[in-house]
N, C-alpha and C. Protein backbone atom coordinates (compact mmCIF):
# COMPACT_ATOMS: atom_id res chain seq x y z
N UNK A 1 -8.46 21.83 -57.42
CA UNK A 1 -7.56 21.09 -56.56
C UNK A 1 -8.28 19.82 -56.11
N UNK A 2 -7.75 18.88 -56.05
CA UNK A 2 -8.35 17.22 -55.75
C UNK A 2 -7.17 16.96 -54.69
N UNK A 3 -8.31 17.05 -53.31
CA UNK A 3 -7.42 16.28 -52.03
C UNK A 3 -7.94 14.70 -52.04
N UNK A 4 -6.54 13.99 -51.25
CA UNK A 4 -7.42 12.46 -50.71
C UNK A 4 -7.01 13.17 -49.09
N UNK A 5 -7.98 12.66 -48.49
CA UNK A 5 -7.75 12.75 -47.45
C UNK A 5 -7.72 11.35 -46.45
N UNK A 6 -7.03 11.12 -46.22
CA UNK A 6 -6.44 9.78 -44.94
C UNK A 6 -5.59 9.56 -44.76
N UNK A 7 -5.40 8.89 -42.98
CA UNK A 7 -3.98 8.76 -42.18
C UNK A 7 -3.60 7.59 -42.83
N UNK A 8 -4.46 6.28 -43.60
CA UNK A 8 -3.82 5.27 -43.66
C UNK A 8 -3.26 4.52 -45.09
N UNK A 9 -2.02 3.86 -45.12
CA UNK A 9 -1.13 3.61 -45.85
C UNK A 9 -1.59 3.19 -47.32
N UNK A 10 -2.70 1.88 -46.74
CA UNK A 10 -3.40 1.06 -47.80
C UNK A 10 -3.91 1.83 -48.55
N UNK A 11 -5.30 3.06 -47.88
CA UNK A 11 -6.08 3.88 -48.67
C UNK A 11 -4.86 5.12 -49.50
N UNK A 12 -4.07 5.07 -49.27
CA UNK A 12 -3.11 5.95 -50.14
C UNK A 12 -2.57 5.35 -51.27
N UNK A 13 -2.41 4.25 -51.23
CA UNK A 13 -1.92 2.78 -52.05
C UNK A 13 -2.88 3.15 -53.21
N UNK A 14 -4.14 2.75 -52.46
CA UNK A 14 -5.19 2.72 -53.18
C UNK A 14 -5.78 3.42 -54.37
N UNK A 15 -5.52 4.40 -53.76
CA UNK A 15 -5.99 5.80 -54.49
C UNK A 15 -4.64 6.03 -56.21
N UNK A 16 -3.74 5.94 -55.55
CA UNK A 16 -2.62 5.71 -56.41
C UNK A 16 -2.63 5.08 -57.52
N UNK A 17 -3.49 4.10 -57.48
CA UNK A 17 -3.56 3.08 -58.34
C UNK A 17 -4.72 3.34 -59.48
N UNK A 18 -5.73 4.79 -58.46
CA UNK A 18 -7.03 4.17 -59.35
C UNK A 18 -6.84 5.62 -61.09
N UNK A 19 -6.39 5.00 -61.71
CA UNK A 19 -6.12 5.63 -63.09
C UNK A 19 -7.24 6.77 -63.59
N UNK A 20 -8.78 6.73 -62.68
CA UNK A 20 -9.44 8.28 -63.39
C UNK A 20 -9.16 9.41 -62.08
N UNK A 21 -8.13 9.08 -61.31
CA UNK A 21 -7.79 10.39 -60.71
C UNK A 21 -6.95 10.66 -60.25
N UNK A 22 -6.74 12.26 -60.05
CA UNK A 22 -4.88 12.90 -59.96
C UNK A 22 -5.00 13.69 -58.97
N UNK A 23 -4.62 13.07 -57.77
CA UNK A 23 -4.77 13.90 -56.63
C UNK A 23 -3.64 14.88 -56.40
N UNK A 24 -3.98 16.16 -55.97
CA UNK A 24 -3.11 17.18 -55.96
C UNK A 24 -2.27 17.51 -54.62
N UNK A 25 -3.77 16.86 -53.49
CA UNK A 25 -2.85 17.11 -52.29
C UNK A 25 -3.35 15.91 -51.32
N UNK A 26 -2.35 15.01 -50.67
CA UNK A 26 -2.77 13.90 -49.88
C UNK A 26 -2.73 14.77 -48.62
N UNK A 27 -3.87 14.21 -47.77
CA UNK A 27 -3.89 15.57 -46.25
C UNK A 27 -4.07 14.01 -45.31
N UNK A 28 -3.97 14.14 -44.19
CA UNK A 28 -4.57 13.06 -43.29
C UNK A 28 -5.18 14.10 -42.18
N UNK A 29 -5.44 15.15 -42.62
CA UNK A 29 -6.57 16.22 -41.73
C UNK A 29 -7.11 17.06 -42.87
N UNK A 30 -8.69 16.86 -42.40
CA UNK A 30 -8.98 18.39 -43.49
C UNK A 30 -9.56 19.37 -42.78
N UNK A 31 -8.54 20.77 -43.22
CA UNK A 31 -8.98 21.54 -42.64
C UNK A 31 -9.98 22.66 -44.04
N UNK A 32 -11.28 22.64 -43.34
CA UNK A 32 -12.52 22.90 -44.04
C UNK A 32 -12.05 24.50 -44.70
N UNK A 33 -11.25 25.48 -43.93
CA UNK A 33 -11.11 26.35 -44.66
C UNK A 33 -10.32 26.83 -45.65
N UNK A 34 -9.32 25.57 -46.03
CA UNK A 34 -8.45 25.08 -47.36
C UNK A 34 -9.54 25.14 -48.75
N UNK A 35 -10.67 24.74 -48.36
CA UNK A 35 -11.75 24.32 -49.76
C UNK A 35 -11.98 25.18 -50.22
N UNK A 36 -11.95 25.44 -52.07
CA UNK A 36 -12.88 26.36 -52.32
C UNK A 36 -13.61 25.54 -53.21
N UNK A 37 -14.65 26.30 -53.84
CA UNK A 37 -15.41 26.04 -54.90
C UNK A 37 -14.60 25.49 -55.86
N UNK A 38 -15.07 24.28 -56.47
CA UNK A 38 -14.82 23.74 -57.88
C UNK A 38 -13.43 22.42 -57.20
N UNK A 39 -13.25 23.08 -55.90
CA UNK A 39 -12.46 21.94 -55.45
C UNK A 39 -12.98 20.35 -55.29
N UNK A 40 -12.20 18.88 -55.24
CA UNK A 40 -13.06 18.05 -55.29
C UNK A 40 -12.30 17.17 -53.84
N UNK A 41 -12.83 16.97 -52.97
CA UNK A 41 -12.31 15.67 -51.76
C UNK A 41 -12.54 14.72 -51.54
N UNK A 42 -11.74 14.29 -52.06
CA UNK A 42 -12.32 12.14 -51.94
C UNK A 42 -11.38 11.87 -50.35
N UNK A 43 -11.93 10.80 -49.80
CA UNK A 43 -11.76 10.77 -48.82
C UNK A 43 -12.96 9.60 -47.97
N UNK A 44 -12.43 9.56 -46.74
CA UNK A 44 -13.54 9.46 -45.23
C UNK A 44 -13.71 10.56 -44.62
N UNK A 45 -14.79 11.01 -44.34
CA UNK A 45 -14.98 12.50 -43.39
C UNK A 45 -16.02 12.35 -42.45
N UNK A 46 -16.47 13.00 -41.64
CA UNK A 46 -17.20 12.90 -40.54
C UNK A 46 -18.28 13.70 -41.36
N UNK A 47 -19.39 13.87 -40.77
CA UNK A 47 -20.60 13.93 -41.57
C UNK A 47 -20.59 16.03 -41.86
N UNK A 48 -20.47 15.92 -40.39
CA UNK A 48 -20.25 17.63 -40.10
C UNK A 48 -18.76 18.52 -41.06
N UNK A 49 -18.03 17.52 -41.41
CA UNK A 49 -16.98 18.50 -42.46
C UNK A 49 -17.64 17.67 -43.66
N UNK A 50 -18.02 16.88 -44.25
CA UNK A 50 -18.72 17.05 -45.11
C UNK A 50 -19.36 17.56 -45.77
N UNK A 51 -19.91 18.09 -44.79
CA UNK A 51 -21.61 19.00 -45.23
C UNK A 51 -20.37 20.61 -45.28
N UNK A 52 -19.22 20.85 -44.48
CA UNK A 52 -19.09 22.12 -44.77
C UNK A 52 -18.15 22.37 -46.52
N UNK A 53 -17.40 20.48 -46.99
CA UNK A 53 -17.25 20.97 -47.85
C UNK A 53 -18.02 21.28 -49.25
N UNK A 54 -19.03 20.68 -49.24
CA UNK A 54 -20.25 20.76 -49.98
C UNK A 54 -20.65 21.89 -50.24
N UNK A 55 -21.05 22.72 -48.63
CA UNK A 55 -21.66 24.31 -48.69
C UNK A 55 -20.59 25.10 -48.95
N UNK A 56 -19.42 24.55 -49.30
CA UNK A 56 -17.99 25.60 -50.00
C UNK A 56 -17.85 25.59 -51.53
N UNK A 57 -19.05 24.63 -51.89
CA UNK A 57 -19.17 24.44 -53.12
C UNK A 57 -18.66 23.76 -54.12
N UNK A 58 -17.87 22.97 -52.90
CA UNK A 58 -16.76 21.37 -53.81
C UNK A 58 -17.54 20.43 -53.86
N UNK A 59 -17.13 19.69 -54.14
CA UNK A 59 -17.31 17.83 -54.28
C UNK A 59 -16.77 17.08 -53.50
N UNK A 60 -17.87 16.20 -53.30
CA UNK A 60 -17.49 14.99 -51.63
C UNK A 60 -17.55 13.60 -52.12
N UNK A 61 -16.24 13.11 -52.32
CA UNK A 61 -16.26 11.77 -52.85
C UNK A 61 -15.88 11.23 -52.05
N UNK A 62 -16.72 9.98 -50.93
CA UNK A 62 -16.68 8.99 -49.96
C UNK A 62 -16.18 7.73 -50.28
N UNK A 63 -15.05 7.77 -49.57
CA UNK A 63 -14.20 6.38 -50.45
C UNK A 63 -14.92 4.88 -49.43
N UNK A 64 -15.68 4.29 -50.05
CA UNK A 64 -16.31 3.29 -49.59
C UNK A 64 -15.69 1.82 -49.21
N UNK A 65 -15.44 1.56 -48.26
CA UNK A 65 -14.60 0.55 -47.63
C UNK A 65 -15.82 -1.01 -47.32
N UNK A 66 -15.98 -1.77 -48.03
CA UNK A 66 -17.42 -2.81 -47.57
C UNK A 66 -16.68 -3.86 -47.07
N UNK A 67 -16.98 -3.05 -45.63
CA UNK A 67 -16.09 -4.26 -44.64
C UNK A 67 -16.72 -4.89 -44.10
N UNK A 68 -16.45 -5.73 -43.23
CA UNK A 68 -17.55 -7.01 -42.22
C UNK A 68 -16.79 -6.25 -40.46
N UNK A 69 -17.88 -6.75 -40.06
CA UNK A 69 -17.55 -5.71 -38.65
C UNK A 69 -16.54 -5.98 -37.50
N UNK A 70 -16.11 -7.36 -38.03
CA UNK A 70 -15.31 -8.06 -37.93
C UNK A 70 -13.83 -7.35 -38.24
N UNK A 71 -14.11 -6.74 -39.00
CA UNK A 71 -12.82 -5.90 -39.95
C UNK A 71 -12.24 -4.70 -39.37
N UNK A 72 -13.52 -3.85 -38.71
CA UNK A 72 -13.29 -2.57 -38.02
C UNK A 72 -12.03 -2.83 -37.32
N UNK A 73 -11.44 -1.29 -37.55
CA UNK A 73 -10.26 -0.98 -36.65
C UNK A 73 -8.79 -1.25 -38.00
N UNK A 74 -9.21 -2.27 -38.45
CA UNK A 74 -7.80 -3.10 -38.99
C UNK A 74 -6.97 -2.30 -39.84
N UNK A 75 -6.15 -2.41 -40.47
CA UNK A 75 -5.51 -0.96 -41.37
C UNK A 75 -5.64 -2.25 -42.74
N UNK A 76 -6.54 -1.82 -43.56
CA UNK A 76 -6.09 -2.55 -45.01
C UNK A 76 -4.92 -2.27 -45.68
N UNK A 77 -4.60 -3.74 -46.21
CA UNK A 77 -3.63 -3.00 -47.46
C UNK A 77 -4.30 -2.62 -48.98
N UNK A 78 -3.08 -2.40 -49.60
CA UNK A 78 -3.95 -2.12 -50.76
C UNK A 78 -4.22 -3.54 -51.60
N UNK A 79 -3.55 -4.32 -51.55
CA UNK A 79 -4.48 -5.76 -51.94
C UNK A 79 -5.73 -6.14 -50.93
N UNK A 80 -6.13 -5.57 -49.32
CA UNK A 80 -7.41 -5.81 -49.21
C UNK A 80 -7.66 -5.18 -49.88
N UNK A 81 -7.83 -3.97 -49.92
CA UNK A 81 -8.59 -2.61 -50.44
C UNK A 81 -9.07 -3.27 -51.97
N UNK A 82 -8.25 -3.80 -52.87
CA UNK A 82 -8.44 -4.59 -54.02
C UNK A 82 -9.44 -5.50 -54.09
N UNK A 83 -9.02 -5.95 -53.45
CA UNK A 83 -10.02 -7.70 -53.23
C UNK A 83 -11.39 -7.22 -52.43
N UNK A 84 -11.63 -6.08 -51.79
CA UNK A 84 -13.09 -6.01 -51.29
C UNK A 84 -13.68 -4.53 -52.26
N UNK A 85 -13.06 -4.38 -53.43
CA UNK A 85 -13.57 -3.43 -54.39
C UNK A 85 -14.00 -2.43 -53.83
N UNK A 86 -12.95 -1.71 -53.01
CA UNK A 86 -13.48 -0.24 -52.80
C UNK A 86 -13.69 0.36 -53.69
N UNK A 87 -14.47 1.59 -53.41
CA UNK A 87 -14.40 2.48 -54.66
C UNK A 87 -14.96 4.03 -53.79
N UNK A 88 -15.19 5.41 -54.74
CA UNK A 88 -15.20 6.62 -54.26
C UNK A 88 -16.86 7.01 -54.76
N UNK A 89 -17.95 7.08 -54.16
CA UNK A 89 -19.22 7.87 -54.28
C UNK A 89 -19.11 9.06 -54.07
N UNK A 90 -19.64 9.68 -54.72
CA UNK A 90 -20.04 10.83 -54.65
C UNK A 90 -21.17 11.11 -53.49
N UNK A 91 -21.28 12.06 -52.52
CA UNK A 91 -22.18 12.25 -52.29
C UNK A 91 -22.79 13.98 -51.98
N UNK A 92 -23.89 14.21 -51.53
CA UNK A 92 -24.23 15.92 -51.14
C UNK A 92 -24.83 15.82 -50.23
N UNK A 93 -23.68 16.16 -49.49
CA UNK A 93 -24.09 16.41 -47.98
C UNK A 93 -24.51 17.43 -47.28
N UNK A 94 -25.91 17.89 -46.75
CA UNK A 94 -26.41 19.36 -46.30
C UNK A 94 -26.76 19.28 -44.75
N UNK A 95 -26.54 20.09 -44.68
CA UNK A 95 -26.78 20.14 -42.82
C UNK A 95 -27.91 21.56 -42.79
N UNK A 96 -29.01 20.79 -42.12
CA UNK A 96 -29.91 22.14 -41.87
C UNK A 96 -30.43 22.62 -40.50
């Protein structure tokens, strides 16, 4: 199962568009005990559900927004989202 997870319009736009992935379920909450193993979540997450979907044995793909601080708060569209080349990292997140 491949969630995106976010409340906002642009990053849904976004995701829509990007042709190597088929998201199964759009959430704008994740709740950590939905995940199982082999599952994959692209998304923004807070560091602490991160790390729990990781230790569930999914995949944490951080959709990277390279904004100017100037930017915070703003809701992109999906032509910002375009024009400042977001894209989704992978990362492994552990909490010890």
């Amino acid at each position: 199962m491949v969630y995106f997870v976010s409340r906002h319009p642009g990053a849904i736009a976004w995701i829509k568009q990007q042709k190597e992935w088929q998201v199964d379920r759009f959430i704008s909450h994740l709740d950590p005990q939905e995940i199982a193993a082999g599952d994959i979540v692209l998304g923004t997450l807070p560091l602490h559900l991160a790390a729990e979907v990781c230790k569930r044995g999914a995949v944490f793909y951080f959709l990277t927004v390279p904004q100017q601080e100037a930017g915070r708060g703003t809701e992109y569209t999906l032509e910002d989202m375009q024009a400042m080349a977001c894209s989704l990292r992978r990362f492994e997140v552990l909490e010890y």
